[in-house]
PDB file of N, CA and C in Angstrom:
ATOM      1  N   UNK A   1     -49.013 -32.531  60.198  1.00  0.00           N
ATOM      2  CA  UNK A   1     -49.803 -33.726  60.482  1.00  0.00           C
ATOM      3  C   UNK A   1     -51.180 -33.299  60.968  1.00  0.00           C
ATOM      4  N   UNK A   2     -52.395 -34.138  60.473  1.00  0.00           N
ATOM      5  CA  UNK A   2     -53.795 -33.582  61.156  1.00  0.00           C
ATOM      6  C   UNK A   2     -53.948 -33.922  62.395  1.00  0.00           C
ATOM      7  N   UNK A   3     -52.983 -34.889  62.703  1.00  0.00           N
ATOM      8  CA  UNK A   3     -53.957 -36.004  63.960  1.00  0.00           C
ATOM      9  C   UNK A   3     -54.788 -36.786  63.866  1.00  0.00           C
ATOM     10  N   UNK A   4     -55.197 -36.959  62.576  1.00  0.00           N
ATOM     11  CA  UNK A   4     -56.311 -38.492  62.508  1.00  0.00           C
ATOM     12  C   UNK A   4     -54.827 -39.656  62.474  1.00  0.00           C
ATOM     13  N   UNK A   5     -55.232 -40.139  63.308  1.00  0.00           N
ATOM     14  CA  UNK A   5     -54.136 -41.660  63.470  1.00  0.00           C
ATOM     15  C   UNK A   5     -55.103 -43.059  62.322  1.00  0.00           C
ATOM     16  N   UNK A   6     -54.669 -43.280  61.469  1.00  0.00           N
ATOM     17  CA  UNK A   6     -55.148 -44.501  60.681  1.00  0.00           C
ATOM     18  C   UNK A   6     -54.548 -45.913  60.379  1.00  0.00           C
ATOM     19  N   UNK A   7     -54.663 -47.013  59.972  1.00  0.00           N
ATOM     20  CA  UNK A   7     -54.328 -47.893  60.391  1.00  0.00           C
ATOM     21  C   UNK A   7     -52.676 -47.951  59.833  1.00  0.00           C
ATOM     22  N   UNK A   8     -52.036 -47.189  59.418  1.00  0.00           N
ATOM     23  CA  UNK A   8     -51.166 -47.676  59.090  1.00  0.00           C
ATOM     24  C   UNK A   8     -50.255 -47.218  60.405  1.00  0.00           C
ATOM     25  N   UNK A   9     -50.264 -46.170  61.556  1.00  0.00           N
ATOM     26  CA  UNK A   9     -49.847 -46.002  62.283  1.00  0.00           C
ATOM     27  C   UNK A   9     -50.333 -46.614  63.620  1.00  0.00           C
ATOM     28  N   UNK A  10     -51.133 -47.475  63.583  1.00  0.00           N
ATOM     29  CA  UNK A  10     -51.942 -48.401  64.461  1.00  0.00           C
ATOM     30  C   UNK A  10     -51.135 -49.923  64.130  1.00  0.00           C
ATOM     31  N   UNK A  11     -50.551 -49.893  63.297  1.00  0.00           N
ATOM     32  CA  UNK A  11     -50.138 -51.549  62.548  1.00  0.00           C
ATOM     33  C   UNK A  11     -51.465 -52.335  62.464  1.00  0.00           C
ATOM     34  N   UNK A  12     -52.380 -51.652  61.903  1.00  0.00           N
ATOM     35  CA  UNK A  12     -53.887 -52.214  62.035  1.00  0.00           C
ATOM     36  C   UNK A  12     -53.785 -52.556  60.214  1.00  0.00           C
ATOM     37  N   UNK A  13     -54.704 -53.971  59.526  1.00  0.00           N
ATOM     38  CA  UNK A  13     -55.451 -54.113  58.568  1.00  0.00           C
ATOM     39  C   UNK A  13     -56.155 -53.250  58.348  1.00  0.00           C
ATOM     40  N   UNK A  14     -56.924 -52.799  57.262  1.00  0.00           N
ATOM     41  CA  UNK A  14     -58.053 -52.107  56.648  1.00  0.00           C
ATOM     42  C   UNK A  14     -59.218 -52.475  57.764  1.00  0.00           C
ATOM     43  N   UNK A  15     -59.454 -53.540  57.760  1.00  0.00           N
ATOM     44  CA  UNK A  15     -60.455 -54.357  58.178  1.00  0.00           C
ATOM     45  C   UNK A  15     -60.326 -54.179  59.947  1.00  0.00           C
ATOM     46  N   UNK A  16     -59.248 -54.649  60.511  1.00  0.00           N
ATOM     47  CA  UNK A  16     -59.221 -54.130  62.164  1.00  0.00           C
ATOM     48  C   UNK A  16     -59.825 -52.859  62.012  1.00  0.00           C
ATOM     49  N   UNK A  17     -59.054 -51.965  61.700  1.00  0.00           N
ATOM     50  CA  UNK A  17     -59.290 -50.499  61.609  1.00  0.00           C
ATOM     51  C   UNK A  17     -60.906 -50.142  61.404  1.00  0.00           C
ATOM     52  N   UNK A  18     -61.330 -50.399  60.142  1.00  0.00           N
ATOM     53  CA  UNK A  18     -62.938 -50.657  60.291  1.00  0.00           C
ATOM     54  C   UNK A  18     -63.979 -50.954  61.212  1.00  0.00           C
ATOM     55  N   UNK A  19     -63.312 -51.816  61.837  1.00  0.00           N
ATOM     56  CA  UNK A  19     -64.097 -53.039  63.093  1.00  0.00           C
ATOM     57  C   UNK A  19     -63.806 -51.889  64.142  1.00  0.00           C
ATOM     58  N   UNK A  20     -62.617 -51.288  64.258  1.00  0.00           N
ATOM     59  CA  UNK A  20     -62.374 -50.632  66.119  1.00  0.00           C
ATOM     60  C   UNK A  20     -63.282 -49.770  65.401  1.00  0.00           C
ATOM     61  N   UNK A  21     -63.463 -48.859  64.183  1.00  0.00           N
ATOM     62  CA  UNK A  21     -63.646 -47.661  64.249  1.00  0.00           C
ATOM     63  C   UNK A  21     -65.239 -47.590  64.617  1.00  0.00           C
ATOM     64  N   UNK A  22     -66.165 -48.857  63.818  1.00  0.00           N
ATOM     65  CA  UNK A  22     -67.349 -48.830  64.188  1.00  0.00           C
ATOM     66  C   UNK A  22     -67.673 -49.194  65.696  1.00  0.00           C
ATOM     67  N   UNK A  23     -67.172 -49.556  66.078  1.00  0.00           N
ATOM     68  CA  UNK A  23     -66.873 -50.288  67.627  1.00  0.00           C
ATOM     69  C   UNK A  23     -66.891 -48.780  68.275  1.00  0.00           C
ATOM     70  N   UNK A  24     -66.421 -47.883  68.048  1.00  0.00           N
ATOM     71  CA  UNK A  24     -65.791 -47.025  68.817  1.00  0.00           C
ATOM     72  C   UNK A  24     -66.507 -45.965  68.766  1.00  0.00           C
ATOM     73  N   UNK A  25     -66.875 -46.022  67.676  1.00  0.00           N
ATOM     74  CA  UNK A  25     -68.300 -44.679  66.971  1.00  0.00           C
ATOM     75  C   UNK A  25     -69.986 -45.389  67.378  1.00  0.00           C
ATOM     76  N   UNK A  26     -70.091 -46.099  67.663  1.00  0.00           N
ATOM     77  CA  UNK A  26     -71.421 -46.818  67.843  1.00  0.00           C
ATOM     78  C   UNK A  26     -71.739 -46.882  69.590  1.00  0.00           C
ATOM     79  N   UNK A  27     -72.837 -45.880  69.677  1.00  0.00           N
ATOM     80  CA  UNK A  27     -72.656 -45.885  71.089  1.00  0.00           C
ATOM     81  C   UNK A  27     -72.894 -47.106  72.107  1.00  0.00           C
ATOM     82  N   UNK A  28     -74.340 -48.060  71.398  1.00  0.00           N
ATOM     83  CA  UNK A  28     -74.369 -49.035  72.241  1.00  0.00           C
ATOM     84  C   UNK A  28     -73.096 -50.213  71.972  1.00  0.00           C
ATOM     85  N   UNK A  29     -72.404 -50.210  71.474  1.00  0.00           N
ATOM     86  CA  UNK A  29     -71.264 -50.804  71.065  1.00  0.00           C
ATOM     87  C   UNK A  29     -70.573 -50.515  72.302  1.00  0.00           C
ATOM     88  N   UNK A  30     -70.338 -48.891  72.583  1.00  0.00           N
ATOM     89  CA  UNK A  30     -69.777 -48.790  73.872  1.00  0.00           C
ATOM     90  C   UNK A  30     -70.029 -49.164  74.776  1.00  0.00           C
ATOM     91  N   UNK A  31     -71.486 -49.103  75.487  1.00  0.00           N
ATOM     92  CA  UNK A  31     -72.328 -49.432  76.377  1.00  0.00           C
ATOM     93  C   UNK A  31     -72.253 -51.279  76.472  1.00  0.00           C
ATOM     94  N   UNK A  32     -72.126 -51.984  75.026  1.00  0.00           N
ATOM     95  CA  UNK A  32     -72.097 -53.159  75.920  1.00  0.00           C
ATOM     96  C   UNK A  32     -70.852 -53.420  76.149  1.00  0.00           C
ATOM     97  N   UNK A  33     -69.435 -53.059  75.753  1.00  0.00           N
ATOM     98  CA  UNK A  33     -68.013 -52.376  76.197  1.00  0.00           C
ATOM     99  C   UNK A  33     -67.745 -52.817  77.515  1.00  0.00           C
ATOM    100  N   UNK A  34     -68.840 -52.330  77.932  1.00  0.00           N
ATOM    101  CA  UNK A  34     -68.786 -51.965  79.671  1.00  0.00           C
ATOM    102  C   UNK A  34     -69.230 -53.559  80.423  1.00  0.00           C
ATOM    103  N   UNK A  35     -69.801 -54.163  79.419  1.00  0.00           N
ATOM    104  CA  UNK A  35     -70.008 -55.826  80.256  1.00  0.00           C
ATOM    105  C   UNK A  35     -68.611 -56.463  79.756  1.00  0.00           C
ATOM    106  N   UNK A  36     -67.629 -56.979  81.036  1.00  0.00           N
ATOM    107  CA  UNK A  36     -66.609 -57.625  80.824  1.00  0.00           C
ATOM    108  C   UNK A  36     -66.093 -59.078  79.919  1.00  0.00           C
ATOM    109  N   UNK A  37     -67.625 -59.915  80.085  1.00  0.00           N
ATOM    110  CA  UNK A  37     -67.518 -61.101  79.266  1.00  0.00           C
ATOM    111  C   UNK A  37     -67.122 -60.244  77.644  1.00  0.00           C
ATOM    112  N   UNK A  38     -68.424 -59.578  77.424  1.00  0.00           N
ATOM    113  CA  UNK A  38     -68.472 -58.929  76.168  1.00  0.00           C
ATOM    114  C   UNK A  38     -66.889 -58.658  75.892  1.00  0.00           C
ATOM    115  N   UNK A  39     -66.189 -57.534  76.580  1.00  0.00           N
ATOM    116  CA  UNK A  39     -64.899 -56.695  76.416  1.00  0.00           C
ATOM    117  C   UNK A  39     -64.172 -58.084  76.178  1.00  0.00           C
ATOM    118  N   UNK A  40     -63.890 -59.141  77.045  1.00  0.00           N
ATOM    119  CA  UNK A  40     -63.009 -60.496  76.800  1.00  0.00           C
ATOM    120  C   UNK A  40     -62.939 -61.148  75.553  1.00  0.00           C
ATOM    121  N   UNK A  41     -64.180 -61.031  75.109  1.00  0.00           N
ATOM    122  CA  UNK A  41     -64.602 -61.554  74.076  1.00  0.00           C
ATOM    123  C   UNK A  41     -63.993 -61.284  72.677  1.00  0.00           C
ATOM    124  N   UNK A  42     -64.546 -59.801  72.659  1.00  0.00           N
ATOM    125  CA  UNK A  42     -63.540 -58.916  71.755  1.00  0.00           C
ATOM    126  C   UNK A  42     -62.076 -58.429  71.494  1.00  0.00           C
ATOM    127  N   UNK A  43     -61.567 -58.874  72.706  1.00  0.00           N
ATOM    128  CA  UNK A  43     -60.759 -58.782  72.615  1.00  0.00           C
ATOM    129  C   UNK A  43     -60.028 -60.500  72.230  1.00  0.00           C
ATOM    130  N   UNK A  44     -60.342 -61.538  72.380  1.00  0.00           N
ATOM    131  CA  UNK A  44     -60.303 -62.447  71.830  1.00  0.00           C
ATOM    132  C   UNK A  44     -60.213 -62.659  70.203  1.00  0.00           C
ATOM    133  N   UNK A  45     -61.544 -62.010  70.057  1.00  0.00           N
ATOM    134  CA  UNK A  45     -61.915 -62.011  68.396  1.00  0.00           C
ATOM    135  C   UNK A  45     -60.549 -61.118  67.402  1.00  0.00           C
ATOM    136  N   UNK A  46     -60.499 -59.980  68.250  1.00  0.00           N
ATOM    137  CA  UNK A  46     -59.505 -59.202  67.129  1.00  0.00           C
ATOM    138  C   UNK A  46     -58.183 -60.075  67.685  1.00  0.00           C
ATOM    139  N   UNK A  47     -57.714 -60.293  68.514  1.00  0.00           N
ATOM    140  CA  UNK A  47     -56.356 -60.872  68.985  1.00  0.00           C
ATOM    141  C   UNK A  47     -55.972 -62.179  67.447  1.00  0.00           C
ATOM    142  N   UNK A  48     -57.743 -62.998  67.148  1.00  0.00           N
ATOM    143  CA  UNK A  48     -57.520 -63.821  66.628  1.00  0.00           C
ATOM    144  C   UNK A  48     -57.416 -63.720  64.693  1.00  0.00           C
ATOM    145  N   UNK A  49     -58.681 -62.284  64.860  1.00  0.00           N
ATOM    146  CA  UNK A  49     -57.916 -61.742  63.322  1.00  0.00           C
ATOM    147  C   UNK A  49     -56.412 -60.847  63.662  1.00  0.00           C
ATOM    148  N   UNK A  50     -56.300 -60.877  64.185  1.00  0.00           N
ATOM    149  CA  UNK A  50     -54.545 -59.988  64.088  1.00  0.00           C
ATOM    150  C   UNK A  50     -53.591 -61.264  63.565  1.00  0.00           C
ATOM    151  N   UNK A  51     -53.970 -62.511  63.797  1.00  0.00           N
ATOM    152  CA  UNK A  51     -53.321 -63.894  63.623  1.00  0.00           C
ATOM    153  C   UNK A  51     -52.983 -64.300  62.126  1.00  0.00           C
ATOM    154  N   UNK A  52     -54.794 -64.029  61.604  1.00  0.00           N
ATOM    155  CA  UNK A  52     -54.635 -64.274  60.425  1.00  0.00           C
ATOM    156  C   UNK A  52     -53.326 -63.849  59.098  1.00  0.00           C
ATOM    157  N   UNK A  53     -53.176 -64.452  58.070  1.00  0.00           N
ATOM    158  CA  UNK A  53     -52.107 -63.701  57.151  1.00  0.00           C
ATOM    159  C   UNK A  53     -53.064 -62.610  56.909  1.00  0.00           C
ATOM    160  N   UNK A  54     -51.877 -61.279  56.510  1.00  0.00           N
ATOM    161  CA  UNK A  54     -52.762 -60.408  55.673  1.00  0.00           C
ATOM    162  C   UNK A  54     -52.061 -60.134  54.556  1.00  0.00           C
TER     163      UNK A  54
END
């Protein structure tokens, strides 16, 4: 195994997977991370595509 974890071991869509990965690689992405409304937010948003059918 390499150790890259990808969405199929995440139970992630193509598309989640995409979204965390730029999220996660983008530094001010991180930086606004760190404001809590922001973090609530996002975490809202994906909670609500995880909902969708895929």
């Amino acid at each position: 195994m390499s150790g890259i974890v990808g969405p199929i071991q995440l139970d992630l869509t193509k598309f989640e997977y995409a979204f965390y990965t730029a999220v996660a690689s983008n530094t001010s992405a991180r930086e606004l991370m760190q404001n809590n409304q922001l973090r609530e937010l996002t975490i809202v948003l994906a909670s609500t595509c995880g909902k969708t059918p895929r």
